[in-house]
Protein backbone atom coordinates (compact mmCIF):
# COMPACT_ATOMS: atom_id res chain seq x y z
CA UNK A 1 0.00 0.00 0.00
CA UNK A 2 1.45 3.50 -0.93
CA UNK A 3 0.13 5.01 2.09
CA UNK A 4 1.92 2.50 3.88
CA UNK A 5 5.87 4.08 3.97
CA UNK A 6 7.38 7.38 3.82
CA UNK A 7 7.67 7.50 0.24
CA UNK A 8 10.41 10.23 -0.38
CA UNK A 9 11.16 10.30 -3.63
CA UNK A 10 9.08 7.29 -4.96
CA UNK A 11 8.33 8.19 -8.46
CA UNK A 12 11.33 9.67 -9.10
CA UNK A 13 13.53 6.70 -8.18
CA UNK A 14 11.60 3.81 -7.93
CA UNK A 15 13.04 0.79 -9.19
CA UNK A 16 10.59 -1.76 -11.18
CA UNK A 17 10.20 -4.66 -9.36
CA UNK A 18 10.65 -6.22 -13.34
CA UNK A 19 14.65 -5.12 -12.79
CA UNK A 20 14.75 -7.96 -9.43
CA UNK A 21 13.72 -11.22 -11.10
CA UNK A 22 15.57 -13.54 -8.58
CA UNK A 23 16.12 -16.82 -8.05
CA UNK A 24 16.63 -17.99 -4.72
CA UNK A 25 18.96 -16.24 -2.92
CA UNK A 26 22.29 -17.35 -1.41
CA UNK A 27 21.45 -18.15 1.93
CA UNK A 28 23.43 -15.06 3.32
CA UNK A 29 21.76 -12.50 0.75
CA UNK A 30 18.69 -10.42 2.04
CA UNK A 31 16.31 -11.60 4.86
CA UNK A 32 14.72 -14.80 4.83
CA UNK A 33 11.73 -15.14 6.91
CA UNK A 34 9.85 -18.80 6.96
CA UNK A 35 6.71 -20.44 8.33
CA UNK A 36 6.47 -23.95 9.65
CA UNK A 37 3.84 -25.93 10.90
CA UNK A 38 6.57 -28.33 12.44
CA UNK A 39 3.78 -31.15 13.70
CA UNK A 40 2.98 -30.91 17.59
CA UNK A 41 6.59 -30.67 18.25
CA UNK A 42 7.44 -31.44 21.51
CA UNK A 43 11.68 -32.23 21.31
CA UNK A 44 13.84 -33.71 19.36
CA UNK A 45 14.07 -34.74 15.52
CA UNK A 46 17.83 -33.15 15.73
CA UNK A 47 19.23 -34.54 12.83
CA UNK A 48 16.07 -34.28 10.56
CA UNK A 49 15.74 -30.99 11.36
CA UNK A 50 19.37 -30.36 10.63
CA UNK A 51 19.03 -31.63 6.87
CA UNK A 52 16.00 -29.67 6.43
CA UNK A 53 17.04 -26.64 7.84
CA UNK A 54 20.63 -26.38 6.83
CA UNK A 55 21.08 -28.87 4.45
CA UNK A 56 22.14 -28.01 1.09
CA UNK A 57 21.72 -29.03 -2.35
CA UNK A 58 23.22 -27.75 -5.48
CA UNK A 59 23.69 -24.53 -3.56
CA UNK A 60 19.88 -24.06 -2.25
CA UNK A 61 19.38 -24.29 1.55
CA UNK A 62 16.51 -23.22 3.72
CA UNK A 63 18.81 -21.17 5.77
CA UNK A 64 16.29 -18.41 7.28
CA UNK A 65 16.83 -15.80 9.54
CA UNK A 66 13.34 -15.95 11.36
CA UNK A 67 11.53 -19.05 11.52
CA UNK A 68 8.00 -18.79 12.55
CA UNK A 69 6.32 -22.32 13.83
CA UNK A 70 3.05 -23.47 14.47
CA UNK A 71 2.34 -26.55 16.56
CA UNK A 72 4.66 -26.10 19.32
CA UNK A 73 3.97 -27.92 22.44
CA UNK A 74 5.62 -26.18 25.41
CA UNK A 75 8.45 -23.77 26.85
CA UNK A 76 10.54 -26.90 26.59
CA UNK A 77 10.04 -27.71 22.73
CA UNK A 78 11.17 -24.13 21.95
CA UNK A 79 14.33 -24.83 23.86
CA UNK A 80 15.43 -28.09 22.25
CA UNK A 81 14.41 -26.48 18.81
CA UNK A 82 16.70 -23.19 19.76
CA UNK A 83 19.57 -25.64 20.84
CA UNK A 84 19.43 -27.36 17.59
CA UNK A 85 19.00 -24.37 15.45
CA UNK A 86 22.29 -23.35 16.86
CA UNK A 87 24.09 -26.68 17.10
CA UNK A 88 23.18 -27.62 13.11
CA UNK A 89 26.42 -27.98 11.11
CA UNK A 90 26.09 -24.88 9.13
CA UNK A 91 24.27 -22.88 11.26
CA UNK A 92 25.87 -19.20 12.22
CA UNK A 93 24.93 -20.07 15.92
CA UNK A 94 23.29 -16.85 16.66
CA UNK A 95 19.93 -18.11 16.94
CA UNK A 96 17.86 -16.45 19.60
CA UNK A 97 13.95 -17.21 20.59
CA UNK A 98 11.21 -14.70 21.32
CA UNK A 99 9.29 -15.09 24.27
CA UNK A 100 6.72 -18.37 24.23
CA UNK A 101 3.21 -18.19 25.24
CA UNK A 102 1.72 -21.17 26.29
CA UNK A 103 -2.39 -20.97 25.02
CA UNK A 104 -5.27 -23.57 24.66
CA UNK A 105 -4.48 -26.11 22.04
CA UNK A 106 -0.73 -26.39 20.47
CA UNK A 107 0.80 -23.06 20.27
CA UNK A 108 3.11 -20.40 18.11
CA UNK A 109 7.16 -19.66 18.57
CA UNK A 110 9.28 -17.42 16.84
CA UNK A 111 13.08 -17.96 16.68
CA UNK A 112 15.36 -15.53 14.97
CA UNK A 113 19.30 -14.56 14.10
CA UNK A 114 20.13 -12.11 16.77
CA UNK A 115 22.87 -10.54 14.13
CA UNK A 116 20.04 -9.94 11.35
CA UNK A 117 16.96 -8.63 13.26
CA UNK A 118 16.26 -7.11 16.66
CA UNK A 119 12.88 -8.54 18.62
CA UNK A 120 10.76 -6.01 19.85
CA UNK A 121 8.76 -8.22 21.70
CA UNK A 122 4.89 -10.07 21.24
CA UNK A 123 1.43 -9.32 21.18
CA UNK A 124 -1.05 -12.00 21.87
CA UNK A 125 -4.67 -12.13 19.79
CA UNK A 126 -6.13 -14.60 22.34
CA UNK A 127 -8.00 -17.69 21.17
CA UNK A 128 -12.33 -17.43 22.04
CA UNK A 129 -13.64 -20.36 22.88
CA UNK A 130 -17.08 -18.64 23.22
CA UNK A 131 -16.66 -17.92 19.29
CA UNK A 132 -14.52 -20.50 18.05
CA UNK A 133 -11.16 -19.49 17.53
CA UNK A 134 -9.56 -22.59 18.44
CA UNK A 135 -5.85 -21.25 19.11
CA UNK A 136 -3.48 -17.82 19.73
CA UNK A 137 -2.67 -15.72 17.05
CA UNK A 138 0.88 -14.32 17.89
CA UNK A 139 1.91 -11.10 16.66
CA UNK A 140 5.90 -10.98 16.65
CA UNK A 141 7.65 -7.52 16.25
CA UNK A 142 10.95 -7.07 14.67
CA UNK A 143 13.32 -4.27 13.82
CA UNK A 144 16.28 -4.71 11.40
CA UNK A 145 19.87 -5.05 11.68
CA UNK A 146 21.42 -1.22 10.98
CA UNK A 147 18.43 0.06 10.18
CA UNK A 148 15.94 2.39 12.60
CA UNK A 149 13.19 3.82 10.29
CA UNK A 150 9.62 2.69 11.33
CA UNK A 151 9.41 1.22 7.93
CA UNK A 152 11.94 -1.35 8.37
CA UNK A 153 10.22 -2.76 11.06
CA UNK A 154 8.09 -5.99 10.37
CA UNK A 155 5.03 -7.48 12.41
CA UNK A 156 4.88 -10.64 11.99
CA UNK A 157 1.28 -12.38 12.60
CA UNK A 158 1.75 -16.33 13.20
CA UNK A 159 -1.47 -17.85 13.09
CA UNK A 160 -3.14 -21.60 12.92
CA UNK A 161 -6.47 -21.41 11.67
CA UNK A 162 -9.48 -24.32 12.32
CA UNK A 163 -9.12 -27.04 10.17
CA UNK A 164 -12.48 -28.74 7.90
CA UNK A 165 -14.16 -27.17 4.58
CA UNK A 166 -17.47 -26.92 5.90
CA UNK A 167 -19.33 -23.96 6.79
CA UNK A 168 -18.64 -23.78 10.24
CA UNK A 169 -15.10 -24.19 10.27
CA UNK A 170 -15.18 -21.64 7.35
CA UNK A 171 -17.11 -19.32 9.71
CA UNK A 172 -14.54 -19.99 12.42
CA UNK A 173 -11.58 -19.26 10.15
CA UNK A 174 -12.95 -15.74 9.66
CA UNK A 175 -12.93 -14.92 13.04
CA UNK A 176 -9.46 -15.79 13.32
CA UNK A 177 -9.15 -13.54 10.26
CA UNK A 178 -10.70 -10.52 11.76
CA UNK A 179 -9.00 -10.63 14.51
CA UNK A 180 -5.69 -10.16 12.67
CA UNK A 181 -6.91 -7.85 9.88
CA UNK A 182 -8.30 -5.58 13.20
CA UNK A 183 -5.01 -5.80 14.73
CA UNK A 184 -3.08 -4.69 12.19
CA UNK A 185 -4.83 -1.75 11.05
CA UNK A 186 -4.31 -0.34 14.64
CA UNK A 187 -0.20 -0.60 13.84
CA UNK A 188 1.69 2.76 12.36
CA UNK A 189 1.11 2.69 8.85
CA UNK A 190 4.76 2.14 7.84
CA UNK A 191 5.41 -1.14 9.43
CA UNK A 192 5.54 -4.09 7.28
CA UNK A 193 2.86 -6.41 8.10
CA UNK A 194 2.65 -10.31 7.06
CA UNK A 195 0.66 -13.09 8.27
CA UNK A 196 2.02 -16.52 8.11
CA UNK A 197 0.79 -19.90 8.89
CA UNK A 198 -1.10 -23.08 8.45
CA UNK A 199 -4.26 -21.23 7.02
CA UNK A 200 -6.45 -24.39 6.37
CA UNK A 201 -7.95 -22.53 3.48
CA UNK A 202 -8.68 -24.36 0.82
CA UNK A 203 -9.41 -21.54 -1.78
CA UNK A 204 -8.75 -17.98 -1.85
CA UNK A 205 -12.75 -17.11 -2.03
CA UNK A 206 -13.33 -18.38 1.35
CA UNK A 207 -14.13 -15.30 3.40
CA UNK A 208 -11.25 -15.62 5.70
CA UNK A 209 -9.16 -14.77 2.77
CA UNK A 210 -11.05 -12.35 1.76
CA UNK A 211 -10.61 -10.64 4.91
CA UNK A 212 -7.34 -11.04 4.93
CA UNK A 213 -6.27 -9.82 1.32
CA UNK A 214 -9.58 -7.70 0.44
CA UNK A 215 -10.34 -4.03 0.47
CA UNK A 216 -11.97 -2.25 3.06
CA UNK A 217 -12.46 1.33 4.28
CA UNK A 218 -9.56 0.77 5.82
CA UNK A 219 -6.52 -0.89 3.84
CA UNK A 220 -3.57 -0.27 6.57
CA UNK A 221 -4.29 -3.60 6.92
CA UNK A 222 -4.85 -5.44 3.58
CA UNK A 223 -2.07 -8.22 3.60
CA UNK A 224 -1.41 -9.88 0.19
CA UNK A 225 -0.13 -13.17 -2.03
CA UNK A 226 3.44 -12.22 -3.08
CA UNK A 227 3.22 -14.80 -5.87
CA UNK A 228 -0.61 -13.65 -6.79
CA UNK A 229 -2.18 -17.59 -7.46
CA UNK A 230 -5.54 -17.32 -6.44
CA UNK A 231 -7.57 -20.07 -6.79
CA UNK A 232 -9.20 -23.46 -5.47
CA UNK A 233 -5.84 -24.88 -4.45
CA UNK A 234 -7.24 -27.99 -2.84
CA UNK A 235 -6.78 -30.92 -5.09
CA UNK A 236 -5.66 -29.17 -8.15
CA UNK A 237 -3.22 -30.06 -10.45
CA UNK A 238 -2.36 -26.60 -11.06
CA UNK A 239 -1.09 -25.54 -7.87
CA UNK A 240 1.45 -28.61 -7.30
CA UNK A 241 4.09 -26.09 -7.30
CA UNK A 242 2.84 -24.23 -4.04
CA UNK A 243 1.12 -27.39 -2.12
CA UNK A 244 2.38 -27.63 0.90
CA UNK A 245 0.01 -30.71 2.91
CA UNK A 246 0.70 -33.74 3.16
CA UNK A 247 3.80 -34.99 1.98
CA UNK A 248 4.05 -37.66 4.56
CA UNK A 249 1.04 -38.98 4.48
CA UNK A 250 -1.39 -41.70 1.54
CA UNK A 251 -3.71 -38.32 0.67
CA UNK A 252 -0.49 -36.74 -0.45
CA UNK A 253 0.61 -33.06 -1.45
CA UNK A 254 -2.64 -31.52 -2.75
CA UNK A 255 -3.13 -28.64 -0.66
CA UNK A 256 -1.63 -24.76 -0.19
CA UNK A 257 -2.40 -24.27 3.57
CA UNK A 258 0.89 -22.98 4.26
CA UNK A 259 1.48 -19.38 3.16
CA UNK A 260 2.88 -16.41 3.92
CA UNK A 261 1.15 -12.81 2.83
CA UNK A 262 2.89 -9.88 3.29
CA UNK A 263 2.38 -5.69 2.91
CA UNK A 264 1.50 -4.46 -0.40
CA UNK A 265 4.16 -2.03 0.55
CA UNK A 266 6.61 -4.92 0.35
CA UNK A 267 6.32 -4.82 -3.77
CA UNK A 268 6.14 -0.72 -4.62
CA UNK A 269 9.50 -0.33 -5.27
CA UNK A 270 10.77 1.66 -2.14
CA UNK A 271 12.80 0.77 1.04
CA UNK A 272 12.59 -3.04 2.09
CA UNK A 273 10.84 -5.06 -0.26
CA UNK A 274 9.87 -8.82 -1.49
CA UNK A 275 12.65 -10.01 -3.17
CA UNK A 276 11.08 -11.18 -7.09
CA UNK A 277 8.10 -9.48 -9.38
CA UNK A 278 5.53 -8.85 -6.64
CA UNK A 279 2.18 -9.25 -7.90
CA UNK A 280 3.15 -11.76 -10.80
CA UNK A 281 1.57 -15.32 -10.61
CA UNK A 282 4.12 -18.10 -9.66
CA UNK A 283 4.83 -20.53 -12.34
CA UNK A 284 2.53 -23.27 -13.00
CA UNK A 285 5.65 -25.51 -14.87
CA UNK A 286 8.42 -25.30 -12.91
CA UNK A 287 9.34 -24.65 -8.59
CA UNK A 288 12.11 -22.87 -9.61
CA UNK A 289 10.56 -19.70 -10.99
CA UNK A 290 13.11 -16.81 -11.48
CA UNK A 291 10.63 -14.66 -10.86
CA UNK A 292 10.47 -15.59 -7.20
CA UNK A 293 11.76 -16.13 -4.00
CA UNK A 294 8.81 -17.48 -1.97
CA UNK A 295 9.42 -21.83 -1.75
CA UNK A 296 7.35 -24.29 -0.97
CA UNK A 297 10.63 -26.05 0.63
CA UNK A 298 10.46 -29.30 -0.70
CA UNK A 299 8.00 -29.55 -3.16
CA UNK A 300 9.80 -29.76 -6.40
CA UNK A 301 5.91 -29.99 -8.32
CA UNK A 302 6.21 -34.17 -8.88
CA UNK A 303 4.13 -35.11 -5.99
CA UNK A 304 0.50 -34.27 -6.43
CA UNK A 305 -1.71 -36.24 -4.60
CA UNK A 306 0.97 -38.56 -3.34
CA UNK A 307 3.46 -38.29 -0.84
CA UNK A 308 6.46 -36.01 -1.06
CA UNK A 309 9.18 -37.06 -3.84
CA UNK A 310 12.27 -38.14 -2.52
CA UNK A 311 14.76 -39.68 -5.36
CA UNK A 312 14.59 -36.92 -7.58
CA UNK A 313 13.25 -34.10 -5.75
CA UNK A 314 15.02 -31.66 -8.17
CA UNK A 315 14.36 -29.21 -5.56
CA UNK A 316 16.74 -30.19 -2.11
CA UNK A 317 17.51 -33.68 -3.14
CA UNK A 318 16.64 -37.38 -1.50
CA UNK A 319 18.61 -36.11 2.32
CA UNK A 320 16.39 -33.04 2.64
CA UNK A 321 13.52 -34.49 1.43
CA UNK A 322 13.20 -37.64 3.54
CA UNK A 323 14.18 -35.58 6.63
CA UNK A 324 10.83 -32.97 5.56
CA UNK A 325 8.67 -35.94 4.97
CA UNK A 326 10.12 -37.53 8.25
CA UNK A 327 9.55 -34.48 10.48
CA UNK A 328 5.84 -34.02 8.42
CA UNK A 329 4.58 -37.45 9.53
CA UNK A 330 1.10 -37.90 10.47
CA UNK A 331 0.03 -35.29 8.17
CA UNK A 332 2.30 -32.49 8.25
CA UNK A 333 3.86 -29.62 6.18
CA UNK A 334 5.97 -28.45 4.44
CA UNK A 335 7.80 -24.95 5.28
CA UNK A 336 7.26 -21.86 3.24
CA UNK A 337 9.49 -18.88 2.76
CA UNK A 338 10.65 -15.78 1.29
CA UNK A 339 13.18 -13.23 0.86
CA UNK A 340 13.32 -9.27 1.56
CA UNK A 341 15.50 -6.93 -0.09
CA UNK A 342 17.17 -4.65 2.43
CA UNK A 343 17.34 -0.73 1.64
CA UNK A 344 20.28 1.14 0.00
CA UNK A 345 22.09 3.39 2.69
CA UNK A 346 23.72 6.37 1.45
CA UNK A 347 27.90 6.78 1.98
CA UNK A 348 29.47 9.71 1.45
CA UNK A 349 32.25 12.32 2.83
CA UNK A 350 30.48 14.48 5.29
CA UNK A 351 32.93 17.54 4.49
CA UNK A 352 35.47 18.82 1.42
CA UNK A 353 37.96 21.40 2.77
CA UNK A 354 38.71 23.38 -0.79
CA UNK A 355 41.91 24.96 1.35
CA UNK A 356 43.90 28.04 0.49
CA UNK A 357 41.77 29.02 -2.64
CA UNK A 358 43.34 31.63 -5.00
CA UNK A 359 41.31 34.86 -5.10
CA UNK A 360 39.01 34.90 -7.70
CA UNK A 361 39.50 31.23 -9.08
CA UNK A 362 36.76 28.47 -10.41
CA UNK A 363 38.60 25.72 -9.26
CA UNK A 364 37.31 21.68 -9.00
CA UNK A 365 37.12 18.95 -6.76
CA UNK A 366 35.88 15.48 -7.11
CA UNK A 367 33.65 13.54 -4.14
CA UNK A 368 32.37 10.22 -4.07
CA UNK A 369 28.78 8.80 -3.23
CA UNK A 370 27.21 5.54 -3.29
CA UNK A 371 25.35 2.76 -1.56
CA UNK A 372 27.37 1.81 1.54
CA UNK A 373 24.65 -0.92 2.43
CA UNK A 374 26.84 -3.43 4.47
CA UNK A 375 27.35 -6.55 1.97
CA UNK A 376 29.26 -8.38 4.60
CA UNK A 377 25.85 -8.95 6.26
CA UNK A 378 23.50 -8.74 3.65
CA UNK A 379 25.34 -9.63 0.23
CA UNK A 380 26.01 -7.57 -2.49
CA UNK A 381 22.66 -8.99 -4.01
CA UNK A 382 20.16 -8.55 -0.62
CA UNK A 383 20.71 -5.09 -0.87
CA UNK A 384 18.77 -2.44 -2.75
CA UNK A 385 20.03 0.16 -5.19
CA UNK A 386 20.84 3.76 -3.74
CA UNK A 387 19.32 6.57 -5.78
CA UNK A 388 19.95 9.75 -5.29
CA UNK A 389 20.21 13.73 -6.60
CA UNK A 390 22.27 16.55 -5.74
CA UNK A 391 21.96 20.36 -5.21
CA UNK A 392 24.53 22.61 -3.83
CA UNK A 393 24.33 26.72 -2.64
CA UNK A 394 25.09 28.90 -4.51
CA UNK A 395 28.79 29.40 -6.16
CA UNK A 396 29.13 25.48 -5.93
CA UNK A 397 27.68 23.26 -8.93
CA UNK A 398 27.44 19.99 -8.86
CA UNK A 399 25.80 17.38 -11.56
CA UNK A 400 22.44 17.27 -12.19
CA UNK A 401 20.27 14.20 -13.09
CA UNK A 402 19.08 10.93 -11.12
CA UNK A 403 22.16 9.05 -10.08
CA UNK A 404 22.02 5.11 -8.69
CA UNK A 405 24.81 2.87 -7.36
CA UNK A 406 24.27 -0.78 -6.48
CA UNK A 407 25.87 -2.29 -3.18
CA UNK A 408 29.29 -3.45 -3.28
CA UNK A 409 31.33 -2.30 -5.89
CA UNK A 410 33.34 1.28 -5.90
CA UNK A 411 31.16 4.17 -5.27
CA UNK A 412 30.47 7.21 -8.05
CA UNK A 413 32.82 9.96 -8.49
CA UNK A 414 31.47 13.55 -9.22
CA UNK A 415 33.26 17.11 -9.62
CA UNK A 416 32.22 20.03 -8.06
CA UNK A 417 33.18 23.62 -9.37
CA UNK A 418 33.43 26.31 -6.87
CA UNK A 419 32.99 29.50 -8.70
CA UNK A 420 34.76 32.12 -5.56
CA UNK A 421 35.14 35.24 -8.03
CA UNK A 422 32.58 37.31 -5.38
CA UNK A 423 33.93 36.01 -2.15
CA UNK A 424 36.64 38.21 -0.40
CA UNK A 425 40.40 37.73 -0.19
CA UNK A 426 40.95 36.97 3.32
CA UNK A 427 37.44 35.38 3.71
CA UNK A 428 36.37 32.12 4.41
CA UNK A 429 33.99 29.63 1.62
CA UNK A 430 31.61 28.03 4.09
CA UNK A 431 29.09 26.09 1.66
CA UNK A 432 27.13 22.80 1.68
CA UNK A 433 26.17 19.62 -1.15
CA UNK A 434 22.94 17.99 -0.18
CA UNK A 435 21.87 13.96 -1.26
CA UNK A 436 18.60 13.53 -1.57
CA UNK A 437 18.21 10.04 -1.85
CA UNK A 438 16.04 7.06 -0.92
CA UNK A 439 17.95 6.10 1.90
CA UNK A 440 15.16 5.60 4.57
CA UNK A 441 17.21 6.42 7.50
CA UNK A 442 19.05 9.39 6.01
CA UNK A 443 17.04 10.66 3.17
CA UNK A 444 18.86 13.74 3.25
CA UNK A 445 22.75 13.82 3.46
CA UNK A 446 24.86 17.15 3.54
CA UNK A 447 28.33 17.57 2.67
CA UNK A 448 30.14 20.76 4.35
CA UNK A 449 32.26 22.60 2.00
CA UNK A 450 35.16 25.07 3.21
CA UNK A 451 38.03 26.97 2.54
CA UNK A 452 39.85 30.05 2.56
CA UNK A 453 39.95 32.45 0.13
CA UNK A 454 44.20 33.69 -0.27
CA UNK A 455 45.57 37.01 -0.59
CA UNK A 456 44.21 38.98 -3.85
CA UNK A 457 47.69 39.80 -4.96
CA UNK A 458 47.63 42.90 -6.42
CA UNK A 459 47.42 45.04 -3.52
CA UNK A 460 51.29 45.56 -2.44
CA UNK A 461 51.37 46.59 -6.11
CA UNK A 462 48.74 49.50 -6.62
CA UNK A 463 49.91 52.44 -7.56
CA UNK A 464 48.51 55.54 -6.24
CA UNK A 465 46.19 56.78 -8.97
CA UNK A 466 42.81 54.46 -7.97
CA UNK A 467 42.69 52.42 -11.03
CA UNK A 468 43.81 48.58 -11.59
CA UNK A 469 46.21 49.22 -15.15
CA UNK A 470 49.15 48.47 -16.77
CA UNK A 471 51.22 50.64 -14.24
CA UNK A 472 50.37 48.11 -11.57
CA UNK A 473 51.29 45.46 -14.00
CA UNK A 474 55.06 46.99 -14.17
CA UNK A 475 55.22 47.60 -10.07
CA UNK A 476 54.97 43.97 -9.89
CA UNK A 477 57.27 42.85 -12.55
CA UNK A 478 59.63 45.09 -11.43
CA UNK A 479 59.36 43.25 -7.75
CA UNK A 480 59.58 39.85 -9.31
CA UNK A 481 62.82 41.00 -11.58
CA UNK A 482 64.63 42.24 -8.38
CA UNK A 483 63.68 38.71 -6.46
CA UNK A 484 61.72 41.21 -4.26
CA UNK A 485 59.96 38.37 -1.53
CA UNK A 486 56.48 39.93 -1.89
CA UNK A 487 56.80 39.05 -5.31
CA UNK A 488 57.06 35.51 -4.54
CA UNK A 489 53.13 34.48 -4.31
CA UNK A 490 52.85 30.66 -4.49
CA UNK A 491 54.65 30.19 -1.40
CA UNK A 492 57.43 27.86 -3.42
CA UNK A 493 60.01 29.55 -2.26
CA UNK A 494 61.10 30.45 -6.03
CA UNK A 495 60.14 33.29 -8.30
CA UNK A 496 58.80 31.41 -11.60
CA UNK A 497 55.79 31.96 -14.27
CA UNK A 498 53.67 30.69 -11.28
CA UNK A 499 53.79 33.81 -9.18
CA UNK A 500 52.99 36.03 -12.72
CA UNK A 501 49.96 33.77 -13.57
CA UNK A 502 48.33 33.96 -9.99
CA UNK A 503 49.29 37.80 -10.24
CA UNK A 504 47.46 38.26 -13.55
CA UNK A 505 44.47 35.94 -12.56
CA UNK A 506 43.59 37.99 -9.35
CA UNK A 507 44.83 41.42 -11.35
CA UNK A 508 42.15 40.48 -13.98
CA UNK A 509 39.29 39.31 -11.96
CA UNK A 510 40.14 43.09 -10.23
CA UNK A 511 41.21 42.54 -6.62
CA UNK A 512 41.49 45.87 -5.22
């Protein structure tokens, strides 16, 4: 939603999503935020949960920096599933968990990378028994690594909604629905809202979704499908590629209960965004759609309506699959995720010091700016493009036009001229550059530029009839022939064709 972010300068430098089209990303480029219905976990499943988690095949691992679970059993699950996260061979071992609330029926937990996001804490929807709502909805708050603008911050809404396709457990589901759709149009409009779960929704007309992804008076809260496939996703061929239930079990992967919908404002363009073509419909012949970076992990699009492929999976291979169909069985789920492409941030020098400055002169000097976005936690490729403009005051010009620099690489070089023919020798240049750039923490930058403007260099030479001519001319070549030291003007030490040419400049531009 547009109204959702400080904008800045969003039509001028927005970036088509069309320019992103991703595959996945390395594991250590932008954020990756999952959901997993991990199966009334209570403990264990260490080395399962190792492969699926941090496994790796032909490059692609699950890898995600906040891992949102449904079906946890107790304080004591979410410890064991912390320690593992941590222990897994390939893990960073800065996992961290947010605080667990123990509520009727199985329950939510959030765990996240301590080094990648900052949690701000939870808000609890409560279940109602008195109108259905069988279980919590958890609303987890994060801020982001380096970044402190409200619209980097994400609320995340973790939610497991009543299972059945009749009307009643439809009806129930859109209680559930309310409740989080209210919620989040209480929050600031900037922060990035996404709900993610076991939905139990078997087609995107059901009014739960509806609620969830629909208009209303008020759209602060309107969540929606990154990879835009509506539909009736329950036992359709067409949607193998996002199923996510059951791959463990006879019935078999026909179903897209698992899914995570985020903030329009996550696909305009500006400031942290869903890494792919927001809005575009996910492949219907192939998982690995470049257009993308939301994964059914797991479900490589060869197992509808049987039980989750495990030679061949051309997705994570036959060790990652077995070890998501082991941890799935009794009619699991598969984990869902996504990547977020962090903001540019602006680098540049914060002053230029012009020095001694001849009277009179247009001299240059170059500066550099560019996207100092921090690559060694992000990658080069999870980070945004900096765009930017700049303006000076007067007597100071500086390009003009749209500028853009992508993460790691050298920044841009541009040349100022400082026109000082109206400032006064003796006197001081105290000027500034501005940035104006989409930098969401700093949309404004300002370079200070100083200096001094030298001696004018005519005056020991003025002779006394009022007027700058050539008899002022011969007072100082007569000085420079005798090796007179006022004559000396550089500050070289020698008398040369240097000490006539800054003479003549400042003579000409008519120091008095």
């Amino acid at each position: 939603m547009k109204n959702r972010k400080q904008l800045g300068l969003v039509r001028a430098w927005t970036l088509v999503a069309a320019g992103l089209a991703a595959t996945v990303c390395a594991a250590d480029d932008g954020l990756r935020i999952a959901t997993w219905n991990i199966s009334n976990y209570s403990g264990g499943r260490q080395s399962s949960l190792n492969s699926s988690i941090y496994g790796s095949f032909e490059g692609r691992s699950m890898s995600p920096d906040v891992l949102v679970c449904q079906e946890i059993l107790s304080q004591s699950a979410v410890n064991q599933l912390l320690g593992i996260l941590n222990a897994a061979p390939g893990s960073p071992g800065d996992w961290s968990a947010g605080q667990f609330i123990n509520g009727p029926d199985t329950d939510n937990a959030v765990f996240y990378r301590n080094t990648r996001v900052s949690y701000l804490g939870v808000t609890v929807l409560p279940a109602d028994g008195t109108s259905g709502a069988p279980r919590d909805v958890n609303r987890y708050d994060f801020s982001i690594v380096g970044y402190d603008n409200v619209s980097t911050h994400l609320a995340l809404y973790s939610t497991h909604m009543k299972a059945g396709s009749g009307s009643s457990d439809q009806a129930r589901r859109l209680i559930e629905a309310r409740k989080i759709r209210d919620n989040a149009e209480t929050l600031d409009p900037a922060v990035n809202i996404m709900v993610l779960g076991d939905f139990n929704i078997q087609s995107s007309t059901q009014a739960a979704y509806q609620e969830m992804t629909g208009f209303q008076s008020n759209n602060d809260g309107r969540f929606a499908d990154p990879i835009n496939t509506p539909g009736s996703w329950n036992n359709s061929f067409t949607y193998r590629f996002v199923h996510t239930q059951d791959p463990s079990g006879a019935g078999g992967m026909d179903d897209r209960h698992d899914q995570i919908l985020i903030d329009p404002a996550l696909g305009d363009g500006v400031g942290l965004e869903y890494r792919g073509l927001f809005g575009t419909p996910y492949s219907n012949s192939t998982w690995n759609d470049p257009n993308h970076s939301y994964r059914s992990w797991g479900n490589d699009g060869t197992s509808f309506d049987v039980a989750l492929k495990v030679i061949g999976n051309t997705m994570v291979g036959p060790e990652i699959a077995q070890a998501l169909k082991t941890i799935a069985s009794g009619g699991g789920h598969l984990p869902v995720f996504l990547d977020l492409t962090l903001p540019g941030k602006i680098a540049a020098d914060v002053s230029i010091d012009l020095g001694p400055i001849p009277f009179g002169s247009v001299i240059q000097e170059t500066f550099d700016v560019g996207n100092g976005g921090d690559v060694g936690l992000w990658g080069d490729t999870g980070i945004g493009d900096i765009n930017y403009t700049l303006e000076a005051d007067p007597g100071v010009t500086v390009p003009v036009g749209v500028f853009s620099d992508a993460a790691g690489g050298a920044l841009n070089t541009h040349t100022l001229d400082a026109d000082l023919a109206s400032n006064p020798a003796g006197g001081s240049v105290s000027s500034e550059i501005r940035i104006m750039s989409n930098d969401v923490d700093t949309p404004v930058h300002v370079i200070a530029v100083t200096g001094t403007i030298v001696g004018c260099h005519v005056a020991d030479f003025v002779t006394p009839f009022g007027t700058l001519d050539f008899f002022d001319v011969l007072a100082f070549l007569d000085a420079f022939a005798n090796g007179e030291p006022e004559a000396e003007l550089t500050g070289e030490g020698t008398h040369d064709f240097f000490d006539v040419q800054l003479f003549l400049s400042t003579f000409s531009a008519g120091c008095p």
